[in-house]
N, C-alpha and C. Protein backbone atom coordinates (compact mmCIF):
# COMPACT_ATOMS: atom_id res chain seq x y z
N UNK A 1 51.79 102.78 66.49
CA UNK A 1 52.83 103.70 66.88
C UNK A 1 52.84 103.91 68.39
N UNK A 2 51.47 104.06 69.10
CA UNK A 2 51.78 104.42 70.26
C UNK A 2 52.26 102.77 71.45
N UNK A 3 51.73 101.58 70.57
CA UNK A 3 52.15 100.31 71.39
C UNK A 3 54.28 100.43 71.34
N UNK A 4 54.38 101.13 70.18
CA UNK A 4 55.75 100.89 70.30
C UNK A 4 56.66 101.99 71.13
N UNK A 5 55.64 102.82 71.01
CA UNK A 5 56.25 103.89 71.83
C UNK A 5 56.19 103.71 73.38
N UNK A 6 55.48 103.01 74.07
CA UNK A 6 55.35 102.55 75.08
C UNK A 6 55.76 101.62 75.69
N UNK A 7 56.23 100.76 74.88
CA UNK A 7 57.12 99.78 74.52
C UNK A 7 58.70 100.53 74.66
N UNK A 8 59.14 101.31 74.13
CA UNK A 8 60.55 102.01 74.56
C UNK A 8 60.80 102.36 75.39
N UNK A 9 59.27 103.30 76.13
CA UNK A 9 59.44 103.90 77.65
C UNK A 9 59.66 102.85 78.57
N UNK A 10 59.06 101.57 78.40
CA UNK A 10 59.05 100.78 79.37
C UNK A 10 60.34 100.11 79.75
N UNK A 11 60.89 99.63 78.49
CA UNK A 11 62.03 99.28 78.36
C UNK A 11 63.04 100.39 78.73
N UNK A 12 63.03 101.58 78.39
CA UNK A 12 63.99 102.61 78.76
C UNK A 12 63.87 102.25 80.64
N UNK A 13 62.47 102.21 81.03
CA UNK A 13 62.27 102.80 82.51
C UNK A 13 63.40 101.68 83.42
N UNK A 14 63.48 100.22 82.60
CA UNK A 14 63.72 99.45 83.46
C UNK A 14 65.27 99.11 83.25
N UNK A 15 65.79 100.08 82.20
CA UNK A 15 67.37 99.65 81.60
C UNK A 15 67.67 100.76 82.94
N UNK A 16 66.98 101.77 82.87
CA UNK A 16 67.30 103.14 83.71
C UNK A 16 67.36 102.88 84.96
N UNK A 17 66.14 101.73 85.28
CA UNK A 17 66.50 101.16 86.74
C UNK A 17 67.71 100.56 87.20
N UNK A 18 67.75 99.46 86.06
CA UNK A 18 68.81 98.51 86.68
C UNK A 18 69.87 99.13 86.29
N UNK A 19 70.45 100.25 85.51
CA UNK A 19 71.94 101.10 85.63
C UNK A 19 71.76 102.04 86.83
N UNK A 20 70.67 102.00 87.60
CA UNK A 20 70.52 103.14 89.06
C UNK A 20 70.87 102.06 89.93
N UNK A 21 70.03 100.78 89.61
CA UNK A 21 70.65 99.58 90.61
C UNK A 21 72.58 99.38 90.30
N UNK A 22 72.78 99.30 89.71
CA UNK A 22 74.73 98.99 89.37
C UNK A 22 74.97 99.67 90.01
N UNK A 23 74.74 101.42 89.54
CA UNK A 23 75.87 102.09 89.72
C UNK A 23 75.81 102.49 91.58
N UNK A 24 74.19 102.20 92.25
CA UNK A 24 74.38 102.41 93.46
C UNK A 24 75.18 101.17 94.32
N UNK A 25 75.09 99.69 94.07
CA UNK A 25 75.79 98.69 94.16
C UNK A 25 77.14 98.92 94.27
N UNK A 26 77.63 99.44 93.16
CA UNK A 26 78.78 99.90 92.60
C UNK A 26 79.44 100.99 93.89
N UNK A 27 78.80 102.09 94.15
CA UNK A 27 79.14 103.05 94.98
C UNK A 27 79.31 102.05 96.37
N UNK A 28 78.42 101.69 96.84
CA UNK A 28 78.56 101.43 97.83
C UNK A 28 79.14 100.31 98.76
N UNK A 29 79.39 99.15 97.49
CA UNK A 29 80.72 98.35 97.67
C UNK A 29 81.82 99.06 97.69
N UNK A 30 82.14 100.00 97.12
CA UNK A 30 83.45 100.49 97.17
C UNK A 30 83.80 101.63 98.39
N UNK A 31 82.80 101.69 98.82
CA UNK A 31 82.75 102.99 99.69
C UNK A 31 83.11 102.30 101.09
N UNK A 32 82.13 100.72 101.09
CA UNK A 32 82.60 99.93 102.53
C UNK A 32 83.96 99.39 102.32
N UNK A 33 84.36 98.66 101.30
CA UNK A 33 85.55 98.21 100.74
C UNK A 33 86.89 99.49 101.74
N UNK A 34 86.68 100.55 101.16
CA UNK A 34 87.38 101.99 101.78
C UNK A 34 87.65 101.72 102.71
N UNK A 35 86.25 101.75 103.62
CA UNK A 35 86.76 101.70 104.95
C UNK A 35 87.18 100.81 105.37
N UNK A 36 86.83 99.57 105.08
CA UNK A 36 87.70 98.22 105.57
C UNK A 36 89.43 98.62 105.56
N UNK A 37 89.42 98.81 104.19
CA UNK A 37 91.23 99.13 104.06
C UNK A 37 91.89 100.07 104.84
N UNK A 38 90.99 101.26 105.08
CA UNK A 38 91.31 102.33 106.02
C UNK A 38 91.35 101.74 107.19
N UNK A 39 90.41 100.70 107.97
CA UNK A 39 90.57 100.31 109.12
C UNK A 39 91.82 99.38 109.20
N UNK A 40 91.83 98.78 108.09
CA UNK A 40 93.49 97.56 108.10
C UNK A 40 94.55 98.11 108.29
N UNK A 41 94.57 99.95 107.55
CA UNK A 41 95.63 100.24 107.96
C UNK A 41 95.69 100.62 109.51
N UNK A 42 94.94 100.87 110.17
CA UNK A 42 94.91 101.37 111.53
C UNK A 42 95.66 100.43 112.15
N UNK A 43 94.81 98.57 112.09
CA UNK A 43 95.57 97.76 112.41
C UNK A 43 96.75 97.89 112.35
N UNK A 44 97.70 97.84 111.25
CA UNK A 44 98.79 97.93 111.19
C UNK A 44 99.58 98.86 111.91
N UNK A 45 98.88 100.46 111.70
CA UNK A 45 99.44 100.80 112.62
C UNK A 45 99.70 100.93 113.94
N UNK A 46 98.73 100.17 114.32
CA UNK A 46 99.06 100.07 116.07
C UNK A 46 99.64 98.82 115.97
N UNK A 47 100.16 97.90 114.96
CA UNK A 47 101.41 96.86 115.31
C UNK A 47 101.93 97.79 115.04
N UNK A 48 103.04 98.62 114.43
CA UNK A 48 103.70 99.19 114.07
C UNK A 48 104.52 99.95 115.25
N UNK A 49 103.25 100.65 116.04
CA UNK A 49 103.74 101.46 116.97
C UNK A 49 104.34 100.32 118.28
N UNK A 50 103.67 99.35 118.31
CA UNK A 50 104.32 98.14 119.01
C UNK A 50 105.58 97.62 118.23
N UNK A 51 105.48 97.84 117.35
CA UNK A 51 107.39 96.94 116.87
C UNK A 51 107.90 98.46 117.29
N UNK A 52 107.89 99.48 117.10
CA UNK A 52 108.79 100.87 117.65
C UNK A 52 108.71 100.74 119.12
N UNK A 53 107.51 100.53 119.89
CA UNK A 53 108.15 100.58 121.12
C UNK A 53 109.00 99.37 121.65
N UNK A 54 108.69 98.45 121.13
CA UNK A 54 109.82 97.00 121.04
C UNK A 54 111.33 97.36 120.94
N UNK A 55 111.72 98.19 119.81
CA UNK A 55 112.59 98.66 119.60
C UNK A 55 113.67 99.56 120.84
N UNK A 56 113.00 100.25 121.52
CA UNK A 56 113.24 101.10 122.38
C UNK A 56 113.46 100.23 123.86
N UNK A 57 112.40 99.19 123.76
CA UNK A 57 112.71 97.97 125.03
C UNK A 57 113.72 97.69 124.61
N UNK A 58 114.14 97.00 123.70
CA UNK A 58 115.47 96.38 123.53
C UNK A 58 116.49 96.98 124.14
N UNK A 59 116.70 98.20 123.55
CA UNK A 59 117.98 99.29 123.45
C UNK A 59 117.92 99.12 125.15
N UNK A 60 116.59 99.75 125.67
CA UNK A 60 117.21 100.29 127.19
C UNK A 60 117.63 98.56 127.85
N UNK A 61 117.12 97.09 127.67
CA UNK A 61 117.18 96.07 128.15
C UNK A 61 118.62 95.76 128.35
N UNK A 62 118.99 96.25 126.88
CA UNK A 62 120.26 95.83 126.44
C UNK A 62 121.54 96.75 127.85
N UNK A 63 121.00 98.23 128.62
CA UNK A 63 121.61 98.40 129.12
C UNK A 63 122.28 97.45 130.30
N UNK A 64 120.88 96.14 130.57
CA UNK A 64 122.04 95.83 130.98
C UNK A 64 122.59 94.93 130.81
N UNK A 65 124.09 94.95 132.06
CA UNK A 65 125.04 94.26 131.65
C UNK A 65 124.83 92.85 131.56
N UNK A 66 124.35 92.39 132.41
CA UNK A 66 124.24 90.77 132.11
C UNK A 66 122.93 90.05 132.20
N UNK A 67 122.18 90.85 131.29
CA UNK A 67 121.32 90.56 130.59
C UNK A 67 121.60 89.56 129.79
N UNK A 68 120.35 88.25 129.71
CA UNK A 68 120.68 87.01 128.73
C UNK A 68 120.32 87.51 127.63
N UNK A 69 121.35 87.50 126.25
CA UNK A 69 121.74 87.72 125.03
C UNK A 69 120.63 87.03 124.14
N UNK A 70 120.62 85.49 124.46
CA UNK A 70 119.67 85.06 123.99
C UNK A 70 117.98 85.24 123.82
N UNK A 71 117.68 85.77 124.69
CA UNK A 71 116.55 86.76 125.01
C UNK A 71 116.17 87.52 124.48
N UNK A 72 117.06 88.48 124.38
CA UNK A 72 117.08 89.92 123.22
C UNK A 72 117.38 89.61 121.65
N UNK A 73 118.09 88.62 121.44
CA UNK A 73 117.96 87.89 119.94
C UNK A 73 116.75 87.82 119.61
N UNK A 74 115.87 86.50 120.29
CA UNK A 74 114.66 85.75 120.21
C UNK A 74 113.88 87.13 119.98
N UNK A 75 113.50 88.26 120.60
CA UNK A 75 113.07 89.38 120.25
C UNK A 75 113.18 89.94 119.01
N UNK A 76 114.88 90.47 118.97
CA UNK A 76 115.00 91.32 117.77
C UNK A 76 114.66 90.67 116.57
N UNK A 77 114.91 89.17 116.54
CA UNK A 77 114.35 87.98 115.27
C UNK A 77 113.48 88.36 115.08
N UNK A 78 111.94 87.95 116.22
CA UNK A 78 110.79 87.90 115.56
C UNK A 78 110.62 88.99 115.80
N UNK A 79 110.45 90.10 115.87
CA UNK A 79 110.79 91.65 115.36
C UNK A 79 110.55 91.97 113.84
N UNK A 80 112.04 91.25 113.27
CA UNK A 80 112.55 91.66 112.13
C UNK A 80 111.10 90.64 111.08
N UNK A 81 111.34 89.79 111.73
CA UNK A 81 109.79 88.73 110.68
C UNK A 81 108.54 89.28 111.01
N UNK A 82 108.44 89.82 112.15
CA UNK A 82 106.87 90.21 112.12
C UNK A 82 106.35 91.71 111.40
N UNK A 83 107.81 92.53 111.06
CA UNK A 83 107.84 94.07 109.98
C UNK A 83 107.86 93.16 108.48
N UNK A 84 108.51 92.16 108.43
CA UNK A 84 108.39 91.48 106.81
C UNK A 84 107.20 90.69 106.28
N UNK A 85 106.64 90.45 107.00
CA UNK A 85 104.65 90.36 106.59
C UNK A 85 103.87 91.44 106.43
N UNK A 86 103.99 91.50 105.19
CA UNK A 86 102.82 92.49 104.65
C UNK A 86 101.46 91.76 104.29
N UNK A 87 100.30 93.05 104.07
CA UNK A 87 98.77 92.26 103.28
C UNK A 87 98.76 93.95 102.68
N UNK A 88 98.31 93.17 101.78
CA UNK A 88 97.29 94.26 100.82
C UNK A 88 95.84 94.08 100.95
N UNK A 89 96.03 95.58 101.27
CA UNK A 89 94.62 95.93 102.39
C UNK A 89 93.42 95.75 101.47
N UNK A 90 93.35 95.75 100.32
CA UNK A 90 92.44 95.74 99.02
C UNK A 90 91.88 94.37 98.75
N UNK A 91 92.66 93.32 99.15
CA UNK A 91 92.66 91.65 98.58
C UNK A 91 92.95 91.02 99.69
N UNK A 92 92.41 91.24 101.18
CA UNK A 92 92.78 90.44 102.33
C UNK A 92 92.38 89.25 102.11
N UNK A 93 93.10 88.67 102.22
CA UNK A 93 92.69 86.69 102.08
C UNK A 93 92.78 85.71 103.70
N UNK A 94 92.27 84.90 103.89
CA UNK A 94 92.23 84.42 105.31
C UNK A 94 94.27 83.91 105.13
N UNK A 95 93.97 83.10 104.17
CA UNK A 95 95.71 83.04 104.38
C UNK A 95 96.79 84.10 104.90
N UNK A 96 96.78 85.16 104.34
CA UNK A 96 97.49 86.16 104.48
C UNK A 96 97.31 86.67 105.95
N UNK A 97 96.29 86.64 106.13
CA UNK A 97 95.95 87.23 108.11
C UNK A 97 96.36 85.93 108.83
N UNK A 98 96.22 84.62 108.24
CA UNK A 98 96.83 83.63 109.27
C UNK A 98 98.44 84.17 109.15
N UNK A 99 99.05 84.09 107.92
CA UNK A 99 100.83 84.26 107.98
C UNK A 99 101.01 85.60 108.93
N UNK A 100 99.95 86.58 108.67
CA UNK A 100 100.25 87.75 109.79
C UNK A 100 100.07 87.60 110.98
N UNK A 101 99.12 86.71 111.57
CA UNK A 101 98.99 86.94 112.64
C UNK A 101 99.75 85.65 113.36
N UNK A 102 100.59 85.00 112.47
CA UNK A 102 101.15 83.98 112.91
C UNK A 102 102.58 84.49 113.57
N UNK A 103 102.88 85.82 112.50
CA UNK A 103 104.19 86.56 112.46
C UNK A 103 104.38 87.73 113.78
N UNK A 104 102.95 88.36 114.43
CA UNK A 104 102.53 88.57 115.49
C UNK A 104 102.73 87.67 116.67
N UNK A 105 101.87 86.77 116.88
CA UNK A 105 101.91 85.82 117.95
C UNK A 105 103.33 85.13 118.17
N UNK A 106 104.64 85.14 116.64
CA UNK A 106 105.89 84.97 117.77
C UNK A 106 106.32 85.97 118.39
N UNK A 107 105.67 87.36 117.93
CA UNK A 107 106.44 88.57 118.71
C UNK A 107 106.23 88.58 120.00
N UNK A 108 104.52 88.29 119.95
CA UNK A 108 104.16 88.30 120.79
C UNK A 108 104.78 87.38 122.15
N UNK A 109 105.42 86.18 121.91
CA UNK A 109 105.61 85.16 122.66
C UNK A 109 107.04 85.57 122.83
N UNK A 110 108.00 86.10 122.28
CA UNK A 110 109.27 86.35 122.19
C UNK A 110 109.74 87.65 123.21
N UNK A 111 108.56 88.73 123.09
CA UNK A 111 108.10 89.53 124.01
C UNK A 111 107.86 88.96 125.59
N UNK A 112 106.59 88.09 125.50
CA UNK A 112 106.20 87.81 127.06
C UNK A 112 107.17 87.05 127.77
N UNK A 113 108.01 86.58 126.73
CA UNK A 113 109.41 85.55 127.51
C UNK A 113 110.40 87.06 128.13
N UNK A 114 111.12 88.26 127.27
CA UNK A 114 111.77 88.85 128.08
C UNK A 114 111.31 89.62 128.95
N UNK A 115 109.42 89.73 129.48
CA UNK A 115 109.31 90.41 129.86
C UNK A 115 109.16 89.59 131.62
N UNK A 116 109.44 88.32 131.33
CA UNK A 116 109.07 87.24 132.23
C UNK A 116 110.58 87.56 132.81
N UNK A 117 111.47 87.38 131.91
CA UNK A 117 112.85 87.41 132.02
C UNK A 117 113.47 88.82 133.31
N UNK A 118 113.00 89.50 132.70
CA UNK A 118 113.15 91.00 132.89
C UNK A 118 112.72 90.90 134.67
N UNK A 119 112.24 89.90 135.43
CA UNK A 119 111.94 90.12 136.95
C UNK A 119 113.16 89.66 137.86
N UNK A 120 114.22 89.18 137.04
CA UNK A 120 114.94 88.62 137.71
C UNK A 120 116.04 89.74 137.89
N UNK A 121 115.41 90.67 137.29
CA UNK A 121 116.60 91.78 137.60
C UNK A 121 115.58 93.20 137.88
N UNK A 122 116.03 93.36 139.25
CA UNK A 122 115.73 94.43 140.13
C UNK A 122 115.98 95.84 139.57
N UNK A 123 116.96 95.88 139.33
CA UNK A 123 117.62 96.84 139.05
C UNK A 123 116.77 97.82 137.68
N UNK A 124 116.66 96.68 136.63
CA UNK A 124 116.32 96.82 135.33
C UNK A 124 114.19 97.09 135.68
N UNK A 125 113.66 96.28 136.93
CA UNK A 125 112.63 96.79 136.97
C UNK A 125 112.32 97.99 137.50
N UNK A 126 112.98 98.46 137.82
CA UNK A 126 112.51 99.80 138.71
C UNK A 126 113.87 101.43 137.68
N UNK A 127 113.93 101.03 136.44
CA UNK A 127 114.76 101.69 135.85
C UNK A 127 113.03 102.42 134.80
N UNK A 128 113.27 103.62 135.23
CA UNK A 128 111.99 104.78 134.81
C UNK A 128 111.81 104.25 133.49
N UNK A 129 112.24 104.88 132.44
CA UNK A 129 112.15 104.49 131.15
C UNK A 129 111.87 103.02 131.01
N UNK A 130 112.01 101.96 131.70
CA UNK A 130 111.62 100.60 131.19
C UNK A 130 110.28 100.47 131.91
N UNK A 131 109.96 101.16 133.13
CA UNK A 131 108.69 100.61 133.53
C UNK A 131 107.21 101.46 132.79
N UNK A 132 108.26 103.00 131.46
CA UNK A 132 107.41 103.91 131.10
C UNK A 132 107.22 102.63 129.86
N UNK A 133 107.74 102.55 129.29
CA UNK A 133 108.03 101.66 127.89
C UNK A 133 106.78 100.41 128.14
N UNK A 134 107.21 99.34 129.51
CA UNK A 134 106.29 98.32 129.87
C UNK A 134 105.03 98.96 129.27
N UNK A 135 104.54 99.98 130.28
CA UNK A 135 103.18 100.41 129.96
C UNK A 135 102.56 100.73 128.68
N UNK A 136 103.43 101.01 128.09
CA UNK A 136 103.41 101.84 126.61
C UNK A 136 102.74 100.73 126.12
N UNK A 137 103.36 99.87 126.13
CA UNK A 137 103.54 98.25 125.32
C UNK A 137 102.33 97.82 125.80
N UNK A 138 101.45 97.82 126.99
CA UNK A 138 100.36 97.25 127.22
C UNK A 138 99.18 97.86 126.74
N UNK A 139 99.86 99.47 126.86
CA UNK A 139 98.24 100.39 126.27
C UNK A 139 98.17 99.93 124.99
N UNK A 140 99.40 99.11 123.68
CA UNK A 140 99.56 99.16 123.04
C UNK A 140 98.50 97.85 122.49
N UNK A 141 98.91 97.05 123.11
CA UNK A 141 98.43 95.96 122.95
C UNK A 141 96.55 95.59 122.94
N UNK A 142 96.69 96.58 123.88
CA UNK A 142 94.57 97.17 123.70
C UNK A 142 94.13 97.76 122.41
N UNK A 143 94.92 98.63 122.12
CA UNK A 143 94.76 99.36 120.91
C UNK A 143 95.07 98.14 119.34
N UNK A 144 95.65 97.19 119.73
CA UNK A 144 95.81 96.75 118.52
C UNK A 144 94.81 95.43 118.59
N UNK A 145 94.17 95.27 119.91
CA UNK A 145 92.54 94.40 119.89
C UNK A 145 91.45 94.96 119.84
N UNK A 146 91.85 96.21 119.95
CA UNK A 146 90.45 97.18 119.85
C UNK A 146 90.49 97.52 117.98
N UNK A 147 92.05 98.09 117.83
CA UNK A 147 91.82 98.03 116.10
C UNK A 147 91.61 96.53 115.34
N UNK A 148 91.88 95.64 115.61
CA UNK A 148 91.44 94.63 115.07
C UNK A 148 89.81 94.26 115.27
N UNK A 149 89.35 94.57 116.05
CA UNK A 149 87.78 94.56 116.30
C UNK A 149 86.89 95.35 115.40
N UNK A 150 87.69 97.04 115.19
CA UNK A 150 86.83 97.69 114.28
C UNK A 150 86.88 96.93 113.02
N UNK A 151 88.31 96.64 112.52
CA UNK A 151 88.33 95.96 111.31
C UNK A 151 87.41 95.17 110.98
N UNK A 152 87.07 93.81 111.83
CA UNK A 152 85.94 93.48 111.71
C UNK A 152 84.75 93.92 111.67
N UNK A 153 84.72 94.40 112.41
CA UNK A 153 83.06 95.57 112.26
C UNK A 153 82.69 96.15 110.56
N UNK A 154 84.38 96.60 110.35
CA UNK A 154 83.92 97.23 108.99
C UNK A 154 83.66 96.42 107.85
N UNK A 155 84.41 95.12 107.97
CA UNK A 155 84.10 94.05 106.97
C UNK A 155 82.93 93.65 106.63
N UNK A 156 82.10 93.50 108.15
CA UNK A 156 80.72 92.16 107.89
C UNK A 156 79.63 93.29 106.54
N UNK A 157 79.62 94.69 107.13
CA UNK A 157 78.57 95.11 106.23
C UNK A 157 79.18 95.40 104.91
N UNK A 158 80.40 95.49 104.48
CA UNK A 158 81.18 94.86 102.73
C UNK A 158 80.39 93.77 102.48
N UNK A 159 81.15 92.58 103.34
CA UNK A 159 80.48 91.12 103.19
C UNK A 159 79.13 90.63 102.63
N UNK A 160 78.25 91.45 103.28
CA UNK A 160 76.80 91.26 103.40
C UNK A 160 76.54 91.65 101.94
N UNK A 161 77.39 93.60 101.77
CA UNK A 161 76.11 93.67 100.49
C UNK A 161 76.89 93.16 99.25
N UNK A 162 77.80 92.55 99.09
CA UNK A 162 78.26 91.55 98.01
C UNK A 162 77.79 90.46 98.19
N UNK A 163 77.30 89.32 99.06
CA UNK A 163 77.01 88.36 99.53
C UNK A 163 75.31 88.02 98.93
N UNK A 164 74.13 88.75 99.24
CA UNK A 164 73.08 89.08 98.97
C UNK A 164 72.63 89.04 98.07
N UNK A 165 71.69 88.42 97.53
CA UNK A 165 70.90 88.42 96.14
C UNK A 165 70.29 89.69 95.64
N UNK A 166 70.42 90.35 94.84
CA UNK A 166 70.97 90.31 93.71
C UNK A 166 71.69 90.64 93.67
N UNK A 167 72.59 91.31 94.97
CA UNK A 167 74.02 91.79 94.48
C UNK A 167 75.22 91.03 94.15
N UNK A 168 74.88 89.74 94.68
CA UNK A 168 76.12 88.73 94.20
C UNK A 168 76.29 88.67 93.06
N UNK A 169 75.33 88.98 91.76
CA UNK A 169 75.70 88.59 90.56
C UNK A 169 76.17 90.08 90.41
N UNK A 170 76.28 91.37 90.30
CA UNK A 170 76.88 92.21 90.26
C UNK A 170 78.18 92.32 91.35
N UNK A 171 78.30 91.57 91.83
CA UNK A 171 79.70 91.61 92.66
C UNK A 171 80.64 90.89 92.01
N UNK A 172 80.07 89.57 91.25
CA UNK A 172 81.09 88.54 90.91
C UNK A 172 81.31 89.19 89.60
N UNK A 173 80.68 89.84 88.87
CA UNK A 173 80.96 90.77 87.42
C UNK A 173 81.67 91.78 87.89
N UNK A 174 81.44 92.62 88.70
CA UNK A 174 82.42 94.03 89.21
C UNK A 174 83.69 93.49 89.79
N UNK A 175 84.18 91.68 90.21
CA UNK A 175 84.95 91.35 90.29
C UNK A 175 85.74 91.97 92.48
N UNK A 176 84.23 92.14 93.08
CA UNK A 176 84.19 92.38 94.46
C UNK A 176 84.14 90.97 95.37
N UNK A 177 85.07 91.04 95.71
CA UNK A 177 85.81 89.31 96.33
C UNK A 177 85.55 89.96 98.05
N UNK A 178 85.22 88.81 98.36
CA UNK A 178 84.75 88.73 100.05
C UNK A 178 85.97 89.11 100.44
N UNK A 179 86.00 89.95 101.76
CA UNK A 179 87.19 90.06 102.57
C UNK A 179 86.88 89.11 104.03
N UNK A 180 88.69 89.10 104.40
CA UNK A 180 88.50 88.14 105.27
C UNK A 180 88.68 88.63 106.74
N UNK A 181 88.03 88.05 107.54
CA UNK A 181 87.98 88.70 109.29
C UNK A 181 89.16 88.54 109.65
N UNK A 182 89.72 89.17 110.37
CA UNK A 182 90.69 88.84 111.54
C UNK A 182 89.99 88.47 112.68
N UNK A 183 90.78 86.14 112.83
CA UNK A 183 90.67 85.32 113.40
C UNK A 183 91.66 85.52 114.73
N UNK A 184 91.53 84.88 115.35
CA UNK A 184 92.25 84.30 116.70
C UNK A 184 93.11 83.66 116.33
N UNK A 185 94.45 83.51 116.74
CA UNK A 185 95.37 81.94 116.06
C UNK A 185 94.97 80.83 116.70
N UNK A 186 94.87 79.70 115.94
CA UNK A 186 94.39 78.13 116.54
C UNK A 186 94.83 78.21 117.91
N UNK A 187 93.90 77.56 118.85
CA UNK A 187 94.13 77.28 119.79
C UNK A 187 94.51 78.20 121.13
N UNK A 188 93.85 79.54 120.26
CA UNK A 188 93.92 80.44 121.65
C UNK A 188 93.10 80.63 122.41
N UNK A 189 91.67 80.01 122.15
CA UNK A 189 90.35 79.52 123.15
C UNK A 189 90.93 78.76 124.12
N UNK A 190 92.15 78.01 124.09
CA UNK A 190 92.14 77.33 125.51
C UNK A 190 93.29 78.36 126.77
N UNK A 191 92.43 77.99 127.70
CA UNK A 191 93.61 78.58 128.93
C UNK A 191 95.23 77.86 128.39
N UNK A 192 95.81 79.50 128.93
CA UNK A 192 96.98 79.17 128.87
C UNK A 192 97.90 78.46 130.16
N UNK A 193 99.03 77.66 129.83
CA UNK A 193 98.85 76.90 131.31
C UNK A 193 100.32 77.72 131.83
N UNK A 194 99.95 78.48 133.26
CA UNK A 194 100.74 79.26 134.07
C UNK A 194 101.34 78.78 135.10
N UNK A 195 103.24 78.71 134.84
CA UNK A 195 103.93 78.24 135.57
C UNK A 195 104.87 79.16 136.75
N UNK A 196 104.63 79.61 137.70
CA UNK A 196 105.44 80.11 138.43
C UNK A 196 106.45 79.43 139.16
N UNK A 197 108.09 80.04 138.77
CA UNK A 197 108.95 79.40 138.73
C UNK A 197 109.96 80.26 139.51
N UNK A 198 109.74 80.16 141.20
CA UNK A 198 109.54 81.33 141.74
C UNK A 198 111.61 80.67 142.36
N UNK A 199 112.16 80.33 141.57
CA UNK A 199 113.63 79.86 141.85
C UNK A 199 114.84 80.93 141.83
């Protein structure tokens, strides 16, 4: 009687362990998971606040008069495509951050063309509201490499404790899928090549 009774405790002690092991596994994937998504949205929102101040460049650009049309298209386009890429902050996949950040980098390029554009008119540089807006747009642009940085930060320690023995086999059962970093787009390690076209 007492081999079997000791025999239950033991077995109880170690079922009791490994449901203290799950359910802390459990907590604390989901708790980094959180913040990852909480940080993705940050990301987003500092693109966000960059497509609104985009918005507001346009309008005042557009004051003027002979301003190239084509310019402000190429903008308002990739504008309109870079608000129609979404991710779900829960299931980030490297694909999905390449299509986003692919949908970024034309804004981005569609941007540095009118802002290149934008010197050939005097008038339009020294107009208050466009040189407040410029700035806006640059503080903006820190904030959305600085939020993309935390993002990463918050990922690697998700990563890790799903990644890790023994938690991988409780990750791939709890159905906790690696999230993916926000990359660089191909080929932005090389210098960019700068033409002054001083005509």
């Amino acid at each position: 009687m007492k081999k079997g009774l000791i025999a239950i405790i033991i077995i109880g002690v170690i079922a009791f362990g490994l449901f203290q092991w799950g359910v802390n596994f459990n907590n604390s994937a989901i708790g980094l998971k959180e913040t990852s998504t909480k940080t993705w949205a940050n990301v987003e929102s500092s693109y966000q606040r960059r497509n609104d101040l985009i918005g507001n460049l346009v309008k005042t650009v557009q004051g003027a008069a002979d301003f190239e049309r084509g310019t402000l298209t190429d903008v308002i386009e990739a504008r309109a495509k870079a608000t129609s890429v979404s991710i779900d902050p829960t299931n980030i996949t490297p694909e999905q951050l390449a299509q986003f950040n692919q949908a970024q980098s034309g804004l981005s390029g569609a941007l540095s063309k009118l802002l290149v554009t934008v010197e050939r008119y005097p008038d339009l540089k020294s107009n208050q509201n466009f040189l407040e807006l410029q700035s806006q747009l640059e503080g903006t642009e820190n904030r959305i490499n600085v939020a993309r940085d935390r993002f990463n930060a918050t990922v690697e320690p998700y990563n890790l404790l799903i990644k890790k023995f023994p938690n991988s086999i409780l990750a791939g059962f709890l159905n906790f899928d690696e999230l993916a970093y926000f990359k660089a787009e191909a080929g932005s390690e090389d210098a960019p090549d700068v033409d002054f076209d001083f005509k």
